[in-house]
Protein backbone atom coordinates (compact mmCIF):
# COMPACT_ATOMS: atom_id res chain seq x y z
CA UNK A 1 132.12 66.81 16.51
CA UNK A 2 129.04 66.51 18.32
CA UNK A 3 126.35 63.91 17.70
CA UNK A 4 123.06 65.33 15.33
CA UNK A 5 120.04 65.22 18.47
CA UNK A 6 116.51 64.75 16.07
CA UNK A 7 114.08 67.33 17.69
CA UNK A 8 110.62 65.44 18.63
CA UNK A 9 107.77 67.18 18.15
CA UNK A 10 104.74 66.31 20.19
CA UNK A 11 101.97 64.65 18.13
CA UNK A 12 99.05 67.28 19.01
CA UNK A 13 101.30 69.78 16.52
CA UNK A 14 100.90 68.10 13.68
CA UNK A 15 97.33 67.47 13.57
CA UNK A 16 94.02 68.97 12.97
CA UNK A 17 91.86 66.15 14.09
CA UNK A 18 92.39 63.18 16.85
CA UNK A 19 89.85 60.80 17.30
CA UNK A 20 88.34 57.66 18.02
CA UNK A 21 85.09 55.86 17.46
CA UNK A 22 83.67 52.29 17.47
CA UNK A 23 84.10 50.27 14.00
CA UNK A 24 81.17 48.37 15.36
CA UNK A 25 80.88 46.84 18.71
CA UNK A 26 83.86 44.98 19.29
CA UNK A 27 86.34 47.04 17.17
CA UNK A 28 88.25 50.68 17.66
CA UNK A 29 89.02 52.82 15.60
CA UNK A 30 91.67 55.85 16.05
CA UNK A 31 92.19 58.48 13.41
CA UNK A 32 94.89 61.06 12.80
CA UNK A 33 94.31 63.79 10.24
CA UNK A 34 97.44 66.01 9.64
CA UNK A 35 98.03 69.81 9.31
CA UNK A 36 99.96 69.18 5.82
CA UNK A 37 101.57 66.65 3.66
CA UNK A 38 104.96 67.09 5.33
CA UNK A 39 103.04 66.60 9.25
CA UNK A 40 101.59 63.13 7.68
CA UNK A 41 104.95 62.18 6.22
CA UNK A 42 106.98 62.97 9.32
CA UNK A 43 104.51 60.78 11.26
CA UNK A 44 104.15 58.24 8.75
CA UNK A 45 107.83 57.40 9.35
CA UNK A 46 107.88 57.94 12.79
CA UNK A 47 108.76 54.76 14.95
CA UNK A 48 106.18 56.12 17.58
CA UNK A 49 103.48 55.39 14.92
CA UNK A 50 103.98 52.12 14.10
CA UNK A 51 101.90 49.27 14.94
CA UNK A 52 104.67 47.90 17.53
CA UNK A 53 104.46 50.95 19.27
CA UNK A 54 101.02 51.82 18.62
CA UNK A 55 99.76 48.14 20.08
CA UNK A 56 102.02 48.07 22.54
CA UNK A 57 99.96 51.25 24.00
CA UNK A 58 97.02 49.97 23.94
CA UNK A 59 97.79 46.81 25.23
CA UNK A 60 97.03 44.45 21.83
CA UNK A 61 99.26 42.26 20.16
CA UNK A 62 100.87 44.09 16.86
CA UNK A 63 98.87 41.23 14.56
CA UNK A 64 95.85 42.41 16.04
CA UNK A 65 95.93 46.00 14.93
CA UNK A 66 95.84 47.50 11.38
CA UNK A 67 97.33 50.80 10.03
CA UNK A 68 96.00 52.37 7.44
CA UNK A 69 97.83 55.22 5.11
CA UNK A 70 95.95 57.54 3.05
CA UNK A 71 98.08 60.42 1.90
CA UNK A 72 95.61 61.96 -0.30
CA UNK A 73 93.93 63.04 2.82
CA UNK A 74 97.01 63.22 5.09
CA UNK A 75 95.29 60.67 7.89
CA UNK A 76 96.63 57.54 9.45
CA UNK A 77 94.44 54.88 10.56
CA UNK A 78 94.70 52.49 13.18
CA UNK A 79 92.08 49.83 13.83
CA UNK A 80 91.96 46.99 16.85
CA UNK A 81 90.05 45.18 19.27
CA UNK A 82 87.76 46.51 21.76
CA UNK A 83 88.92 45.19 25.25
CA UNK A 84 85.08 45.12 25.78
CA UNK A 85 81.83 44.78 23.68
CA UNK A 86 80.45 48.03 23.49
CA UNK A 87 77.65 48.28 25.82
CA UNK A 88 79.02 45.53 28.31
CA UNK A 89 78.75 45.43 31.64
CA UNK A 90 81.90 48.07 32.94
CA UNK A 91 82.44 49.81 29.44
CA UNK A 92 82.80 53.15 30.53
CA UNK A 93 82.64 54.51 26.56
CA UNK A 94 80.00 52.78 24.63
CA UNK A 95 80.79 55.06 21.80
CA UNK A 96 84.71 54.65 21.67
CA UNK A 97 84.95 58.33 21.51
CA UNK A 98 87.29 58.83 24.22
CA UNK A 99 89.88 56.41 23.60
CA UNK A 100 92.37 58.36 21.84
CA UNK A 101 93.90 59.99 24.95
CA UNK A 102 97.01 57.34 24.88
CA UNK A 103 97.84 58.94 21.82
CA UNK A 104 98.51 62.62 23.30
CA UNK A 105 101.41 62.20 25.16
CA UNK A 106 103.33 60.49 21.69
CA UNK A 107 106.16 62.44 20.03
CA UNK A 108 107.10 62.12 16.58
């Protein structure tokens, strides 16, 4: 009998909003708002949205980074380090606004 194959689904599906914003000037914040309570669960579980994985692509260590689950709103949080100060000499987003494109290519 043939092994069970989980489909993947790329991340973009299941949400409505993708973002990410300065939590002040030397911390990042990325947020994921879900289509649905079943998108959030599905990528609440998901290894590819765990703080491992999730530090590991942004190049932190995992006890640097936070994840935050609120399921009344169907969002997952993540929060970590700046690599720069906003506003420093070579930060190319002062705002933090563009630093969610990492997260585009996941599948959960």
């Amino acid at each position: 009998e043939p092994a069970m194959t989980m489909t993947t689904t790329a991340l973009t599906d299941l949400v409505h909003v993708m973002r990410s914003k300065n939590a002040g000037p030397t911390q990042l914040t990325l947020d994921l708002f879900f289509r649905d309570a079943a998108c959030f669960e599905r990528a609440r579980l998901s290894p590819a949205l765990s703080v491992q994985a999730i530090s590991h692509l942004y190049g932190c260590a995992p006890t640097q980074m936070q994840r935050f689950e609120m399921a009344d709103i169907h969002a997952l949080k993540f929060s970590l380090p700046r690599t720069l100060c906003a506003g420093d000499l070579g930060d190319g987003d002062v705002y933090g606004a563009q630093q969610h494109g990492p997260l585009l290519g996941i599948r959960v």
